[in-house]
Protein backbone atom coordinates (compact mmCIF):
# COMPACT_ATOMS: atom_id res chain seq x y z
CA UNK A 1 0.00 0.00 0.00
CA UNK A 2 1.34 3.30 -1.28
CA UNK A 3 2.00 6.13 1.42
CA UNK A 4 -0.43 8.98 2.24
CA UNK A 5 0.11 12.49 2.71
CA UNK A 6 -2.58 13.72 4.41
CA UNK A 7 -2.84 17.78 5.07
CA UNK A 8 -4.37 18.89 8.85
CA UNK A 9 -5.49 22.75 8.39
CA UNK A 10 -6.16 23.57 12.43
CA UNK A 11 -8.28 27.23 11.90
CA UNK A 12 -9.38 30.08 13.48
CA UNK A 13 -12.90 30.12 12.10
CA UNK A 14 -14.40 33.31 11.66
CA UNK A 15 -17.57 33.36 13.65
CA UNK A 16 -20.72 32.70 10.90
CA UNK A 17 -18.91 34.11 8.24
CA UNK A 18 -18.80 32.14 5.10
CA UNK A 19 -17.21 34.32 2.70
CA UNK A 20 -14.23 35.30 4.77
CA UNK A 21 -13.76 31.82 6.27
CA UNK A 22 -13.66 30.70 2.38
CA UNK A 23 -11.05 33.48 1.47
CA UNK A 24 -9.10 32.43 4.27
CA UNK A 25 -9.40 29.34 3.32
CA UNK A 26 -8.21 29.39 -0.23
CA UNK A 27 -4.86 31.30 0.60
CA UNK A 28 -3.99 28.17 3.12
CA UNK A 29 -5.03 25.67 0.27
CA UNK A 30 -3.57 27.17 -2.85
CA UNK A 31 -0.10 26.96 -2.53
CA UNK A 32 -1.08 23.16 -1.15
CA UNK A 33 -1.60 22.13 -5.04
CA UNK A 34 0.34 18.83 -6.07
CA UNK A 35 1.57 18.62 -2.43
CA UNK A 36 -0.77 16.51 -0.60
CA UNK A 37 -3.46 13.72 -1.27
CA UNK A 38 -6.00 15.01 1.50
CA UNK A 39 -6.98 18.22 2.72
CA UNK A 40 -8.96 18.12 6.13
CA UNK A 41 -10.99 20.91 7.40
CA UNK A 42 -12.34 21.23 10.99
CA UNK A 43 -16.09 21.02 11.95
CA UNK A 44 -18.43 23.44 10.42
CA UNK A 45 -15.45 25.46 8.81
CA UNK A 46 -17.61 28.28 7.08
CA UNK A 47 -19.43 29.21 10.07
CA UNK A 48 -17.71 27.86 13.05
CA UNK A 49 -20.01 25.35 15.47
CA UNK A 50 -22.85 27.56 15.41
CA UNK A 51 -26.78 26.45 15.95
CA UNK A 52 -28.36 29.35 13.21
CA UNK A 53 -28.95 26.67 10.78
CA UNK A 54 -31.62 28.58 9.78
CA UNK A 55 -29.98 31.40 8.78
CA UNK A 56 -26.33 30.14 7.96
CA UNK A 57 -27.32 26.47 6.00
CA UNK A 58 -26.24 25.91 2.59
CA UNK A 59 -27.59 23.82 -0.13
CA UNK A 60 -25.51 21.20 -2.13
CA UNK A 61 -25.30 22.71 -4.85
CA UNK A 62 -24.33 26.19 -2.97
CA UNK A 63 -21.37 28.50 -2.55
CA UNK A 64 -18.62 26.54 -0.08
CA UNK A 65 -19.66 23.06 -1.78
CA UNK A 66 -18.59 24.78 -4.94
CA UNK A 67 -15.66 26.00 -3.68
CA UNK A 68 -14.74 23.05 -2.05
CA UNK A 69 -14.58 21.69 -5.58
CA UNK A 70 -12.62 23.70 -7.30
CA UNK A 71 -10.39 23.74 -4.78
CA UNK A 72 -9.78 20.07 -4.87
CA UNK A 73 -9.16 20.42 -8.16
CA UNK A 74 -6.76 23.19 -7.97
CA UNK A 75 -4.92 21.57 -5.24
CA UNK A 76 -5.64 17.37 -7.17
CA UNK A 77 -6.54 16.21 -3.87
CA UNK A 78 -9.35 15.62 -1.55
CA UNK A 79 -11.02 18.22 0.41
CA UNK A 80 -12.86 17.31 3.27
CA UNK A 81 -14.70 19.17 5.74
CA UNK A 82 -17.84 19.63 7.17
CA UNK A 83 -20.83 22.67 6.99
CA UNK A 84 -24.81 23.26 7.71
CA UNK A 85 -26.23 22.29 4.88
CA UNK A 86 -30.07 22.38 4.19
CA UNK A 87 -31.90 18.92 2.35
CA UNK A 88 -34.70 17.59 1.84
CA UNK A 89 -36.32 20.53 4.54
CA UNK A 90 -33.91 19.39 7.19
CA UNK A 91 -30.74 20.73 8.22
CA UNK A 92 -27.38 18.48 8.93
CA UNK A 93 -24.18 18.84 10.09
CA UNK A 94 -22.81 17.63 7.05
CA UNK A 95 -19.06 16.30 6.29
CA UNK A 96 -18.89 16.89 2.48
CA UNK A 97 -15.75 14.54 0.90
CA UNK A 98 -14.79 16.34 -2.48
CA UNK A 99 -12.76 14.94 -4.94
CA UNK A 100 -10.20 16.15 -7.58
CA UNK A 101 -12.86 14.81 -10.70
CA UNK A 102 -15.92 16.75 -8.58
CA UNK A 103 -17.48 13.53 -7.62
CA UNK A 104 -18.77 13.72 -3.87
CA UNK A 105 -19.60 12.01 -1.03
CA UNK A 106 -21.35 12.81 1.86
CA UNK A 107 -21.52 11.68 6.37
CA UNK A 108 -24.28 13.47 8.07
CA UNK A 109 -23.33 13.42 12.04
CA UNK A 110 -24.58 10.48 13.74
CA UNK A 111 -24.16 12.05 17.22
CA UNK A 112 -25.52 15.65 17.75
CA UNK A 113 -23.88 17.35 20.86
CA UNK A 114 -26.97 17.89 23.06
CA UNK A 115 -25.49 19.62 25.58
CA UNK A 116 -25.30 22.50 23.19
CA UNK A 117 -29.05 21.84 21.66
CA UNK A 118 -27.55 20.30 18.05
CA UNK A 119 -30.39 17.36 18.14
CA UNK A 120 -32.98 20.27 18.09
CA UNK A 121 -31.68 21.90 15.54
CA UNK A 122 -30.09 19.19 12.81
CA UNK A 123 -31.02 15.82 12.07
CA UNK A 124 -29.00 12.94 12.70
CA UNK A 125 -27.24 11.01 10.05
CA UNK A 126 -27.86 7.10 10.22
CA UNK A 127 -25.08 5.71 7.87
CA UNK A 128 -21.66 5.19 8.22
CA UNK A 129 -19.26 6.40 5.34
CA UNK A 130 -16.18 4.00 3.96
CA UNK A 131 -14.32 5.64 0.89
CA UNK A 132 -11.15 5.36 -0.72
CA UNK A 133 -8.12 7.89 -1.82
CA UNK A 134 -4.73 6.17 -3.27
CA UNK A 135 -5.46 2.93 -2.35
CA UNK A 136 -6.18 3.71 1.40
CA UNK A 137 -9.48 3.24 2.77
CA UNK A 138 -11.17 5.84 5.28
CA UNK A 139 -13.90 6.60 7.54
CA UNK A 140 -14.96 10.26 8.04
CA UNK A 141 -16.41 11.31 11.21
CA UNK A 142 -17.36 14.45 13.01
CA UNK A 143 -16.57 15.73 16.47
CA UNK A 144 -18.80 14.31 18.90
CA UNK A 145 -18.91 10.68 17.48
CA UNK A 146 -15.48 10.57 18.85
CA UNK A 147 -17.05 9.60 22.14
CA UNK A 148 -19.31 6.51 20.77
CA UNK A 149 -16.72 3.59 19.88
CA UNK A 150 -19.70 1.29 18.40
CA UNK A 151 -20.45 3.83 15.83
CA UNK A 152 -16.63 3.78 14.56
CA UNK A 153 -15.62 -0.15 15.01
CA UNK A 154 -13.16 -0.76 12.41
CA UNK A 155 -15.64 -3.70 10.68
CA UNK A 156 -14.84 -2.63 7.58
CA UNK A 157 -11.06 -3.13 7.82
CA UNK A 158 -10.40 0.74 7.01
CA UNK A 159 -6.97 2.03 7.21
CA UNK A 160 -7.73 5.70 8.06
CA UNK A 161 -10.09 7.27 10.38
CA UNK A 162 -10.35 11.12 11.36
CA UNK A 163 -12.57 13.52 12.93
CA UNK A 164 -13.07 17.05 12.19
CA UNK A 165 -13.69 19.06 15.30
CA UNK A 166 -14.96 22.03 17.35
CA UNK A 167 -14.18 20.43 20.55
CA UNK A 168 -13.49 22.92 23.16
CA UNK A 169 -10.34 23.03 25.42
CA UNK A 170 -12.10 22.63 28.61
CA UNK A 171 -12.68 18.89 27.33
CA UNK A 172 -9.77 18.83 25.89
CA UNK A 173 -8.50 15.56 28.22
CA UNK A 174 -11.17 13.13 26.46
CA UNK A 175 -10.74 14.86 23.01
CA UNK A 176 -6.27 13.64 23.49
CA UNK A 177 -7.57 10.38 25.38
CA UNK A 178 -10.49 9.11 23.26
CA UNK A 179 -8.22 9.96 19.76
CA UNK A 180 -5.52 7.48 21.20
CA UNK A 181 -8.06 4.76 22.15
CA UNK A 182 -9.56 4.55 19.08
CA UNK A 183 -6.12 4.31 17.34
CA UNK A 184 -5.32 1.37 19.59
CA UNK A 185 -8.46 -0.86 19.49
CA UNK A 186 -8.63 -0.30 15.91
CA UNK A 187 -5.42 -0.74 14.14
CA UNK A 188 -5.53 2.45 12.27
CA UNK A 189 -3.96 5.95 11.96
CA UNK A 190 -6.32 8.14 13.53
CA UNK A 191 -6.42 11.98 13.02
CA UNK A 192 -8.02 14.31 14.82
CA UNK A 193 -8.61 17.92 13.26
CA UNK A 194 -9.49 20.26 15.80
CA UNK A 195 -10.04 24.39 15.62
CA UNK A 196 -8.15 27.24 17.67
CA UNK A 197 -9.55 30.47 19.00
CA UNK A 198 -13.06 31.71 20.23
CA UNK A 199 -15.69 31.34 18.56
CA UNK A 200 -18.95 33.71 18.56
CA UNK A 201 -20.54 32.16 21.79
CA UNK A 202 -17.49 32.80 23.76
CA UNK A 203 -16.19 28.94 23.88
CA UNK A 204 -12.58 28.59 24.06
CA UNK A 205 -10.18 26.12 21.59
CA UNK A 206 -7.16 24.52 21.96
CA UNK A 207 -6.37 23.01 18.66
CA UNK A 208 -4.91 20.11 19.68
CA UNK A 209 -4.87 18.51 16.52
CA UNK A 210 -3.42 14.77 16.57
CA UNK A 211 -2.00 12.34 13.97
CA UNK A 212 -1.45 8.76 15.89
CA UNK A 213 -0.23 5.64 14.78
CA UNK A 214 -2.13 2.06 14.46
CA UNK A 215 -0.53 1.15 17.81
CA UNK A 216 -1.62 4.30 19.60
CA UNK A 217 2.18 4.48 21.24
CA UNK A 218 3.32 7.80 20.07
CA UNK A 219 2.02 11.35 18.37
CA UNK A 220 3.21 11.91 14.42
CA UNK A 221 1.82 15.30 14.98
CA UNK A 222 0.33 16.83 18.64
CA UNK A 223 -0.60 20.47 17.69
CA UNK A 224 -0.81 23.86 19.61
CA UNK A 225 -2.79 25.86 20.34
CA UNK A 226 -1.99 28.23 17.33
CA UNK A 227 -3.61 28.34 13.72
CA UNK A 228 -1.22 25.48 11.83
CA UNK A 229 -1.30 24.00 8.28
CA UNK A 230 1.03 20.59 8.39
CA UNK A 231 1.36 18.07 5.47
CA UNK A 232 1.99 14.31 7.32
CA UNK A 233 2.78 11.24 5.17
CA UNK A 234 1.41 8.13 6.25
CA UNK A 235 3.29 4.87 6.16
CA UNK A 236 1.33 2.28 4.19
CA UNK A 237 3.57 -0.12 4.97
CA UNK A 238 3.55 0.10 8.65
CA UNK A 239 -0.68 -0.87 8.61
CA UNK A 240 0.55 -3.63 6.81
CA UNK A 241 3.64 -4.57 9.46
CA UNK A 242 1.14 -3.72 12.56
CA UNK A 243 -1.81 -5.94 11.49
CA UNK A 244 0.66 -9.07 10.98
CA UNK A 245 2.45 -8.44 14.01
CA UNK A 246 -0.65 -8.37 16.08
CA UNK A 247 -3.74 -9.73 14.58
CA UNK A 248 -6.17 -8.42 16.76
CA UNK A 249 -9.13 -7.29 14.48
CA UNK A 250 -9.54 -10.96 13.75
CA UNK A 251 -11.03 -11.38 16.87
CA UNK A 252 -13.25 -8.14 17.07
CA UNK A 253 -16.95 -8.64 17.65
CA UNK A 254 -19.68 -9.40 15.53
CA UNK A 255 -22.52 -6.69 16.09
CA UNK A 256 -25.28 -4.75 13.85
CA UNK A 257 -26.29 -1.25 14.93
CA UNK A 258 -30.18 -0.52 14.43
């Protein structure tokens, strides 16, 4: 299995601004082109975690799903990210994986953050999403699903899993903890992509982004607490050497979620 470079961009969103969160973002992605196989973008990175769906959602055909296009093909490589988009009459918190060729694919969050009202406002998602870039396979997921293991059980034998974040630093312990555990207990890199700064409701973020290795026993990357874009390549052959080493997914659980 070939390598993977895989590009964290840990932001300072600009609080429900869409426009200037895009700008900002296409001066961090453009000199990115040819240098990288996957761009990741924190949790609702037009707007910043906010809970005006009403106001702030996009559709899928709309202005930052457009942009998110051509900037994957600007920079040939996958942008991924998620936004508030509007379907169907309901809104999601949606993780939108663009490709170079414009083809998409979509996660909805399975696990809304009640604490700060997201179940009344979006609707949850109800299916997992496996895809593929260079050979790798990879499951998206979004912020709070970090702290539901079921939901993210490597089943699929998946090489790469990462969440895109607004997790705040006064939970910052579980965000570091919970990113290593699922490493660990399933064989996979694991990447956490977190945002810095405050955000319009006066929550506090750490960053904290994290790259970790199948065997959860060290940090590739551990970020600040500042505004960072880092480019990490991924050993392919090091899945391979962990997985024959120490076959433990072979005796993982059999289990169906309903």
């Amino acid at each position: 299995m070939n390598n993977l470079r895989v590009t964290t961009v840990q932001a300072d969103l600009i609080w429900e601004d869409a426009t200037a969160n895009r700008a900002a973002f296409t001066a961090l992605l453009t000199p990115q082109a040819g240098k990288t196989d996957l761009i990741l973008l924190p949790e609702m990175f037009s707007t910043g975690f906010s809970m005006n769906a009403a106001r702030l959602a996009e559709s899928m055909d709309g202005p930052t799903v457009k942009w998110m296009a051509e900037m994957a093909k600007e920079t040939n490589a996958v942008v991924a990210g998620s936004l508030i988009i509007e379907d169907g009459g309901n809104y999601y918190n949606r993780l939108i994986w663009m490709s170079p060729n414009g083809a998409i694919k979509q996660y909805d969050k399975r696990h809304l953050f009640t604490m700060a009202g997201e179940h009344n406002t979006y609707t949850a998602g109800t299916e997992l999403l496996i895809t593929e870039v260079n050979g790798w396979k990879v499951c998206p997921l979004i912020c709070y699903d970090l702290r539901f293991p079921v939901w993210s059980r490597n089943t699929e034998g998946y090489d790469l899993m990462f969440y895109v974040a607004s997790w705040p630093q006064k939970r910052v312990y579980a965000w570091k903890s919970l990113l290593q555990a699922r490493a660990i207990e399933n064989q996979c890199f694991v990447i956490g992509v977190n945002r810095v700064g405050q955000d319009g409701n006066g929550f506090d973020y750490s960053g904290d982004s994290r790259v970790i290795p199948p065997l959860g026993d060290r940090l590739i990357y551990e970020g600040t607490d500042e505004a960072e874009l880092i480019t990490h390549e991924l050993s392919g052959g090091l899945i391979t050497e962990v997985r024959e080493r120490f076959p433990f997914l072979l005796d993982r659980d059999s289990f169906k979620i309903i």
